[in-house]
PDB file of N, CA and C in Angstrom:
ATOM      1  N   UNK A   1      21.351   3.694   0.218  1.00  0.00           N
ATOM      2  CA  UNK A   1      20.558   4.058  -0.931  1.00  0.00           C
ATOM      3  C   UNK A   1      19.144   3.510  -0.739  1.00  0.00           C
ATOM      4  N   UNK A   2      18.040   4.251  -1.080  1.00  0.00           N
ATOM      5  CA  UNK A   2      16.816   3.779  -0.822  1.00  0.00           C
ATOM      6  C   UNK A   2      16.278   3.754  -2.367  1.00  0.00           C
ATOM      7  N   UNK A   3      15.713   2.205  -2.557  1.00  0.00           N
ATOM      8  CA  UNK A   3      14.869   1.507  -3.139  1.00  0.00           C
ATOM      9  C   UNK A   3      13.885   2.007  -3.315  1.00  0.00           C
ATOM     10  N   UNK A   4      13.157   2.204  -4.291  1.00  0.00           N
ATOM     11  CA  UNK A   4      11.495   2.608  -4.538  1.00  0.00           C
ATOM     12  C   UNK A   4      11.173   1.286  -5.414  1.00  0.00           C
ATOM     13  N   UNK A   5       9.959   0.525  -4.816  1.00  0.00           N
ATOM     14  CA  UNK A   5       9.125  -0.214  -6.140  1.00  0.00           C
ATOM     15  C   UNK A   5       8.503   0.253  -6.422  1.00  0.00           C
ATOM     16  N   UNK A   6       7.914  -0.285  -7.638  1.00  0.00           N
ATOM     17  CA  UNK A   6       6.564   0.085  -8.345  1.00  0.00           C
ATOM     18  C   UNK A   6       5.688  -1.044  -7.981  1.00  0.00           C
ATOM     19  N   UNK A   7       4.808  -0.490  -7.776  1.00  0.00           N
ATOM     20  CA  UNK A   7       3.265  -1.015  -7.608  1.00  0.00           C
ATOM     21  C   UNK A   7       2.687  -1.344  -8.677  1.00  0.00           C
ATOM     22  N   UNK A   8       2.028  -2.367  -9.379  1.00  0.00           N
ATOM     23  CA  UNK A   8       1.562  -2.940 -10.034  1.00  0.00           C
ATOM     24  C   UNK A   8      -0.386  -2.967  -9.684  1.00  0.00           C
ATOM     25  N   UNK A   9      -0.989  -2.772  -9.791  1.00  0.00           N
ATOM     26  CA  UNK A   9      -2.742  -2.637  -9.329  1.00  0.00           C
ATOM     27  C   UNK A   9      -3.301  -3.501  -9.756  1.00  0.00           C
ATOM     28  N   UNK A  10      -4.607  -4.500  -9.270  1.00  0.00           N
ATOM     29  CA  UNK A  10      -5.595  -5.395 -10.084  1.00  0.00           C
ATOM     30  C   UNK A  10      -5.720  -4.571 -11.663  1.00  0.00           C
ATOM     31  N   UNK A  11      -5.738  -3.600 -12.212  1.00  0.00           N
ATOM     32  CA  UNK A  11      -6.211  -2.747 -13.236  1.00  0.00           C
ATOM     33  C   UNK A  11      -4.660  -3.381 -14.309  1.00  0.00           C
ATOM     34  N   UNK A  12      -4.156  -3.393 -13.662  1.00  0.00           N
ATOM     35  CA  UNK A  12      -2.679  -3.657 -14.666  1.00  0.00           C
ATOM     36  C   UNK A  12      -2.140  -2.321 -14.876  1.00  0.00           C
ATOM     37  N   UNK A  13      -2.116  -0.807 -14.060  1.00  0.00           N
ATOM     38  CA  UNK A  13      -1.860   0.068 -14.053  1.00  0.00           C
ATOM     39  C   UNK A  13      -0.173  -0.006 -13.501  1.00  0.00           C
ATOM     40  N   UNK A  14       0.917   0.610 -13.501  1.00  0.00           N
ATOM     41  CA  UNK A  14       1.971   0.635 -13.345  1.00  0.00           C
ATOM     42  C   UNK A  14       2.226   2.218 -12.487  1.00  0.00           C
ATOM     43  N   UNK A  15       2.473   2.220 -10.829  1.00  0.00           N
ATOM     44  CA  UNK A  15       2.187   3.696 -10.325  1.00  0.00           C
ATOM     45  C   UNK A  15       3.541   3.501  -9.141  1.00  0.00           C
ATOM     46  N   UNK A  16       4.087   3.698  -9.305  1.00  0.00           N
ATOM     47  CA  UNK A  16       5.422   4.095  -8.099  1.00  0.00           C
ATOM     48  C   UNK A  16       4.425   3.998  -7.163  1.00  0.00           C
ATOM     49  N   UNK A  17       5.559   3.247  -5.752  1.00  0.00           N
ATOM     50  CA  UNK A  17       5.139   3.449  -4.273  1.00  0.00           C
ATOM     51  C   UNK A  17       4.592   4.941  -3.767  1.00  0.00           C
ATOM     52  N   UNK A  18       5.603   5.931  -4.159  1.00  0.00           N
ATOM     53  CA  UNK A  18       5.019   7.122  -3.857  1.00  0.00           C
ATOM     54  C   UNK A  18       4.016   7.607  -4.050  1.00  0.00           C
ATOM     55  N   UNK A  19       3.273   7.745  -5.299  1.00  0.00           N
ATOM     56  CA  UNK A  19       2.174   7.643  -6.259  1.00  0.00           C
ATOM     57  C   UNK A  19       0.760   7.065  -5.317  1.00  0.00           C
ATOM     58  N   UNK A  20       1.075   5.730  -5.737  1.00  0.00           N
ATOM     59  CA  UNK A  20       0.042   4.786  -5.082  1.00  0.00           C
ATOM     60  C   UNK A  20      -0.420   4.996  -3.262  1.00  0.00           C
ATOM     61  N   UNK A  21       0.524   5.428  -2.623  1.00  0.00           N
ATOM     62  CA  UNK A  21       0.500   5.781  -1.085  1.00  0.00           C
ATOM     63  C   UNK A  21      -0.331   7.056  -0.975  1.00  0.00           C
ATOM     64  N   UNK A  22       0.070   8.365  -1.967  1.00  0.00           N
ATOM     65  CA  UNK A  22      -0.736   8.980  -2.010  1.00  0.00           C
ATOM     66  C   UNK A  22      -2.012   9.052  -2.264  1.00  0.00           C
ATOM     67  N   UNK A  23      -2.225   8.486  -3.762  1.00  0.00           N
ATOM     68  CA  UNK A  23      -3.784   8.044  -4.047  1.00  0.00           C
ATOM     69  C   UNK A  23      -4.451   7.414  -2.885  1.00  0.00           C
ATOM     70  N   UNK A  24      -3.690   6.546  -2.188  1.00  0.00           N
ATOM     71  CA  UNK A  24      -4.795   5.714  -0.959  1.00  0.00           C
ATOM     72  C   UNK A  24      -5.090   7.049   0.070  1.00  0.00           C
ATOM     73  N   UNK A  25      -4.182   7.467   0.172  1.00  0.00           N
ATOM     74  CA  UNK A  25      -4.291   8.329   1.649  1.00  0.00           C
ATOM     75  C   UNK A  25      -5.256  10.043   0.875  1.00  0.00           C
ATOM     76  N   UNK A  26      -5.331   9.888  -0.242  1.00  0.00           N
ATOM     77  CA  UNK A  26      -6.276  10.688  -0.800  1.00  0.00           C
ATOM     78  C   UNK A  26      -7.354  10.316  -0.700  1.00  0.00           C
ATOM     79  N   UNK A  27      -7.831   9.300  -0.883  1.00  0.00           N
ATOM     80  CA  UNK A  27      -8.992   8.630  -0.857  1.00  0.00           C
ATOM     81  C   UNK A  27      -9.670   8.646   0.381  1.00  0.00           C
ATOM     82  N   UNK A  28      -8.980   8.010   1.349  1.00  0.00           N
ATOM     83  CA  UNK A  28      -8.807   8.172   2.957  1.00  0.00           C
ATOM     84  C   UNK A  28      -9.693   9.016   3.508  1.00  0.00           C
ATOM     85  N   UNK A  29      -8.672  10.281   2.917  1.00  0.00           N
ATOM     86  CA  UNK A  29      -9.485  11.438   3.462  1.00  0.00           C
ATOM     87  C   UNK A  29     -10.556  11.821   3.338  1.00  0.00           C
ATOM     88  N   UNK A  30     -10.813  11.921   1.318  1.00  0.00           N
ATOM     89  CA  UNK A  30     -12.170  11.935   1.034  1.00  0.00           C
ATOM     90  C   UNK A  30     -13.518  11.592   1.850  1.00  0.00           C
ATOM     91  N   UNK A  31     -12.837  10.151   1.668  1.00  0.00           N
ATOM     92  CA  UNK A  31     -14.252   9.435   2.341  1.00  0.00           C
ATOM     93  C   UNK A  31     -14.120   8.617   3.801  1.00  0.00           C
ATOM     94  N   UNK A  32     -13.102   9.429   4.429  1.00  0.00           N
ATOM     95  CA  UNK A  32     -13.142   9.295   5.574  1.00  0.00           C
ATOM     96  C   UNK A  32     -12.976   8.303   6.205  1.00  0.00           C
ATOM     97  N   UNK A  33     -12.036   7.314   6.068  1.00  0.00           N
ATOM     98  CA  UNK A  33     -11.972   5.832   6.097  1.00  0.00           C
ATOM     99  C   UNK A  33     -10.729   6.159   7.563  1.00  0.00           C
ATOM    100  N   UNK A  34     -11.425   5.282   7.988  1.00  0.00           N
ATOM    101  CA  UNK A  34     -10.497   4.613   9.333  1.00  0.00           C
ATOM    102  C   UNK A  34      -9.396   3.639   9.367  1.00  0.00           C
ATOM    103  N   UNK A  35      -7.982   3.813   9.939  1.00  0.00           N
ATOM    104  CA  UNK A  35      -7.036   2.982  10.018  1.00  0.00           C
ATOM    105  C   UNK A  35      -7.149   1.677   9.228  1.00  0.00           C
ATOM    106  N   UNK A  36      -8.021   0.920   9.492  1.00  0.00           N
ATOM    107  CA  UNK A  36      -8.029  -0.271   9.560  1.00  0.00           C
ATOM    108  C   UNK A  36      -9.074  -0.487   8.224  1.00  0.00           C
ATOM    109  N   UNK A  37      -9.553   0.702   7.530  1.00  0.00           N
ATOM    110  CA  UNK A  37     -10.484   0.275   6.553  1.00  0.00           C
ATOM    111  C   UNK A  37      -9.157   0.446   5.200  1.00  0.00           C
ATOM    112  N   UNK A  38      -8.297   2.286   5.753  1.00  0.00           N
ATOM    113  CA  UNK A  38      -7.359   1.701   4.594  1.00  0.00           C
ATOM    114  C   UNK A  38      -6.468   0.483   4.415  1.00  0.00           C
ATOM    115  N   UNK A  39      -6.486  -0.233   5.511  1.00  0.00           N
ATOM    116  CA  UNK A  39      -5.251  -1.718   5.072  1.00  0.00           C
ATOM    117  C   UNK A  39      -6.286  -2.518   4.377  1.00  0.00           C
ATOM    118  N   UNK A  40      -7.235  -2.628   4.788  1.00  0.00           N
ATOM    119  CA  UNK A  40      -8.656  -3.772   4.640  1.00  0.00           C
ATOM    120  C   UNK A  40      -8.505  -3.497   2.800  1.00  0.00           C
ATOM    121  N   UNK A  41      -8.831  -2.290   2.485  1.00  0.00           N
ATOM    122  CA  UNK A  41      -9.362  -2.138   1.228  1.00  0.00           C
ATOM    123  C   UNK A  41      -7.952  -1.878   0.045  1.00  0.00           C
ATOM    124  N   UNK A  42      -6.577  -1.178   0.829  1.00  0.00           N
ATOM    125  CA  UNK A  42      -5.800  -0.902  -0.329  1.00  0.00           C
ATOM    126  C   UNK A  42      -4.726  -2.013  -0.651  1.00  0.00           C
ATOM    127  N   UNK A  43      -4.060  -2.786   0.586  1.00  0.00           N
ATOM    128  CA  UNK A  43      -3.111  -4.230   0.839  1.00  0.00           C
ATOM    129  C   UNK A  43      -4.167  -4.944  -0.439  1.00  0.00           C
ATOM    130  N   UNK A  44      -5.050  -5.401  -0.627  1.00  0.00           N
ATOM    131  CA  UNK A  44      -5.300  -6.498  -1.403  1.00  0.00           C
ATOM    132  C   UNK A  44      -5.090  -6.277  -2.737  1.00  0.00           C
ATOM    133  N   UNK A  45      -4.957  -5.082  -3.222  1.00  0.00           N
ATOM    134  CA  UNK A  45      -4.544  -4.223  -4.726  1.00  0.00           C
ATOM    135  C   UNK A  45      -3.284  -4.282  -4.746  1.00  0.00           C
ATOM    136  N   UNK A  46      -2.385  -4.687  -4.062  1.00  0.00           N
ATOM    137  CA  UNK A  46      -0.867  -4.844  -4.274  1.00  0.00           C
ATOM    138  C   UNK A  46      -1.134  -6.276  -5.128  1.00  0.00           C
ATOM    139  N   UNK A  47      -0.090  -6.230  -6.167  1.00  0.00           N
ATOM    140  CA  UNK A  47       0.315  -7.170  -7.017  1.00  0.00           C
ATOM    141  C   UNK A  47       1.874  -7.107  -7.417  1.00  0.00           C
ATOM    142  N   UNK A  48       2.312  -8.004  -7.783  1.00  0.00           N
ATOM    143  CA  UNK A  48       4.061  -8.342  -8.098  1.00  0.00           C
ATOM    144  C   UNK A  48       4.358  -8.410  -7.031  1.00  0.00           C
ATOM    145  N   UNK A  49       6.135  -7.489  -7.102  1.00  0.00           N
ATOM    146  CA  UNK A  49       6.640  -7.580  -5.725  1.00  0.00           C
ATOM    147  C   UNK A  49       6.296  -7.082  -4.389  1.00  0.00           C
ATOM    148  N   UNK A  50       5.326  -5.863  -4.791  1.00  0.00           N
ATOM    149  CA  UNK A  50       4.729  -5.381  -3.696  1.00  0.00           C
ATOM    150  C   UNK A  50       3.981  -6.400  -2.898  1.00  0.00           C
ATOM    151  N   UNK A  51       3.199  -7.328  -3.590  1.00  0.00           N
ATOM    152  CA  UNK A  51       2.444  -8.492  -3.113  1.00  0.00           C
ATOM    153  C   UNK A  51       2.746  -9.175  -2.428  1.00  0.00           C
ATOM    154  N   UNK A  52       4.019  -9.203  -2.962  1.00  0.00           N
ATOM    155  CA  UNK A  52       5.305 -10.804  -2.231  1.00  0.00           C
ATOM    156  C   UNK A  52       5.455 -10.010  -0.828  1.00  0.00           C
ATOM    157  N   UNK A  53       6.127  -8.672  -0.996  1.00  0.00           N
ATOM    158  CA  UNK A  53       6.156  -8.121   0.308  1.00  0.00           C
ATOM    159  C   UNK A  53       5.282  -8.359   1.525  1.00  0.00           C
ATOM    160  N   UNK A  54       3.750  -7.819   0.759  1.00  0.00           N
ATOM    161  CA  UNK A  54       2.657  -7.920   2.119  1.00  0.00           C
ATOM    162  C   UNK A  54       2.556  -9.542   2.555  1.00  0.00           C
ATOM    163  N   UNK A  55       2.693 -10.375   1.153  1.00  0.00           N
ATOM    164  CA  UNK A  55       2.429 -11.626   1.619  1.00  0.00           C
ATOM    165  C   UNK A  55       3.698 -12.492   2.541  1.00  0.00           C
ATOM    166  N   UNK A  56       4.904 -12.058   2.726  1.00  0.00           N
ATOM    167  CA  UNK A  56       5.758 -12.006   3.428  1.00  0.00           C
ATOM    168  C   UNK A  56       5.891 -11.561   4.918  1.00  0.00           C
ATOM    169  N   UNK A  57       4.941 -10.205   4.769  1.00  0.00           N
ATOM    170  CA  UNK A  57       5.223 -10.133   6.664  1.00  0.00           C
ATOM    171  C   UNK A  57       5.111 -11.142   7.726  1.00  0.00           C
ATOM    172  N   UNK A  58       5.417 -11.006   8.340  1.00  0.00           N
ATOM    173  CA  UNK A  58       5.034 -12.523   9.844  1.00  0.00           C
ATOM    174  C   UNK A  58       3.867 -11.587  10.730  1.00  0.00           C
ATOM    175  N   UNK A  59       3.087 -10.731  10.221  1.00  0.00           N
ATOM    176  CA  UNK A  59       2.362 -10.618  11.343  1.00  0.00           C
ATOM    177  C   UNK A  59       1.623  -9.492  10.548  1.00  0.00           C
ATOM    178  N   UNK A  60       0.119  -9.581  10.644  1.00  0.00           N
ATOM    179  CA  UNK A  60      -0.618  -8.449  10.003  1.00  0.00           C
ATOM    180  C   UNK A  60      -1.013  -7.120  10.984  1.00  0.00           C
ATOM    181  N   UNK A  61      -0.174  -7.377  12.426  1.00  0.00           N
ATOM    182  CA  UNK A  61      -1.177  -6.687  12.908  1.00  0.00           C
ATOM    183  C   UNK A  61       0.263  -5.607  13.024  1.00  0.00           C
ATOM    184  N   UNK A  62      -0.599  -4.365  11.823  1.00  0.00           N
ATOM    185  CA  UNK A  62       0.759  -3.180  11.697  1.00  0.00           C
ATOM    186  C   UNK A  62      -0.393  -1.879  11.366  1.00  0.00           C
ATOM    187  N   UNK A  63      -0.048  -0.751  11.648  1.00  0.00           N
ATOM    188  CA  UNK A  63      -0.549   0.276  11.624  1.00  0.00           C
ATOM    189  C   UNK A  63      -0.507   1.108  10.139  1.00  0.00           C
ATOM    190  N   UNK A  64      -1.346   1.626   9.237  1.00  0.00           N
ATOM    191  CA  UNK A  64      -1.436   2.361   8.224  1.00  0.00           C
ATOM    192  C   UNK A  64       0.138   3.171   8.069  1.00  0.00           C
ATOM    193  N   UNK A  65       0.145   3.640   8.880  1.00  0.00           N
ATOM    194  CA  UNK A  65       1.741   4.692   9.282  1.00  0.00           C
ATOM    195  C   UNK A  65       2.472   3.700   8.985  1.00  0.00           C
ATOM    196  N   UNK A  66       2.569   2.598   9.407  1.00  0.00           N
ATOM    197  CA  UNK A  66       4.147   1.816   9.232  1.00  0.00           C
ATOM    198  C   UNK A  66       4.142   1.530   8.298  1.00  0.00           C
ATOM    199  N   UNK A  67       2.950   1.323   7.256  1.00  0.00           N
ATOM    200  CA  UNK A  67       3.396   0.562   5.695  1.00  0.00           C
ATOM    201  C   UNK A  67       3.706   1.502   5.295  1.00  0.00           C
ATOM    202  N   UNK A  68       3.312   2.536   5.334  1.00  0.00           N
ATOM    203  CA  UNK A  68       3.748   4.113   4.471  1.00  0.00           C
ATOM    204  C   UNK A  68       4.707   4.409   4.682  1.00  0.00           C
ATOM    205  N   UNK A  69       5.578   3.651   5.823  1.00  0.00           N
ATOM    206  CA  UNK A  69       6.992   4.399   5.850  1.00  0.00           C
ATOM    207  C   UNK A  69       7.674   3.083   5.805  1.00  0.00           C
ATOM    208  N   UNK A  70       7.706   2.487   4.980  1.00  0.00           N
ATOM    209  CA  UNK A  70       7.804   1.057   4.879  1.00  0.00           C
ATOM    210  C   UNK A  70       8.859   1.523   3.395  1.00  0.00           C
ATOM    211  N   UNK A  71      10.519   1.025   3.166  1.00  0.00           N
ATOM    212  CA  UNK A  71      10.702   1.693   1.616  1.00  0.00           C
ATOM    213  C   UNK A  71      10.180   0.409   1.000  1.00  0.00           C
ATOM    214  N   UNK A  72       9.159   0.708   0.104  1.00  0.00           N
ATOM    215  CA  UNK A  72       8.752  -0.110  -1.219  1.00  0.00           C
ATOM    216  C   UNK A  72       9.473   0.010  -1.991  1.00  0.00           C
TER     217      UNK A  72
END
C-alpha cells in the first residue's frame, strides 16, 4: 500500500505530495530553473513530516527525479 503525505508550506497552506510536486515542477518549467535550483529553492518549504523526511536523509547529494519518486 502506498502512503501519500501532505505537505505542509512556510504559508501554513495544507497541499498533498502530489499537488505540491506538481506546483514545483510547474514553476520549473515556467521559469526555467535547473536541477539543482529546484532542490535549492523548493526542499526548504517542506515543513512537518515532510521536513523530518528531508532532514533525515544521510546524504543531499540526490537528483530532482528521485525526490519526486520518492512516496511522501
Amino acid at each position: 500500500m502506498k502512503h501519500t503525505m501532505n505537505i505542509m508550506l512556510h504559508m501554513k497552506e495544507l497541499v498533498s505530495a502530489a499537488d505540491w510536486l506538481r506546483k514545483i515542477n510547474e514553476t520549473a518549467a515556467i521559469y526555467n530553473w535547473q536541477e539543482k535550483q529546484i532542490i535549492y529553492l523548493a526542499l526548504p518549504k517542506l515543513s512537518g513530516l515532510a521536513k523530518r523526511w528531508y532532514e533525515g536523509l544521510k546524504s543531499v547529494d540526490f537528483t530532482w527525479e528521485s525526490v519526486a519518486r520518492t512516496d511522501l
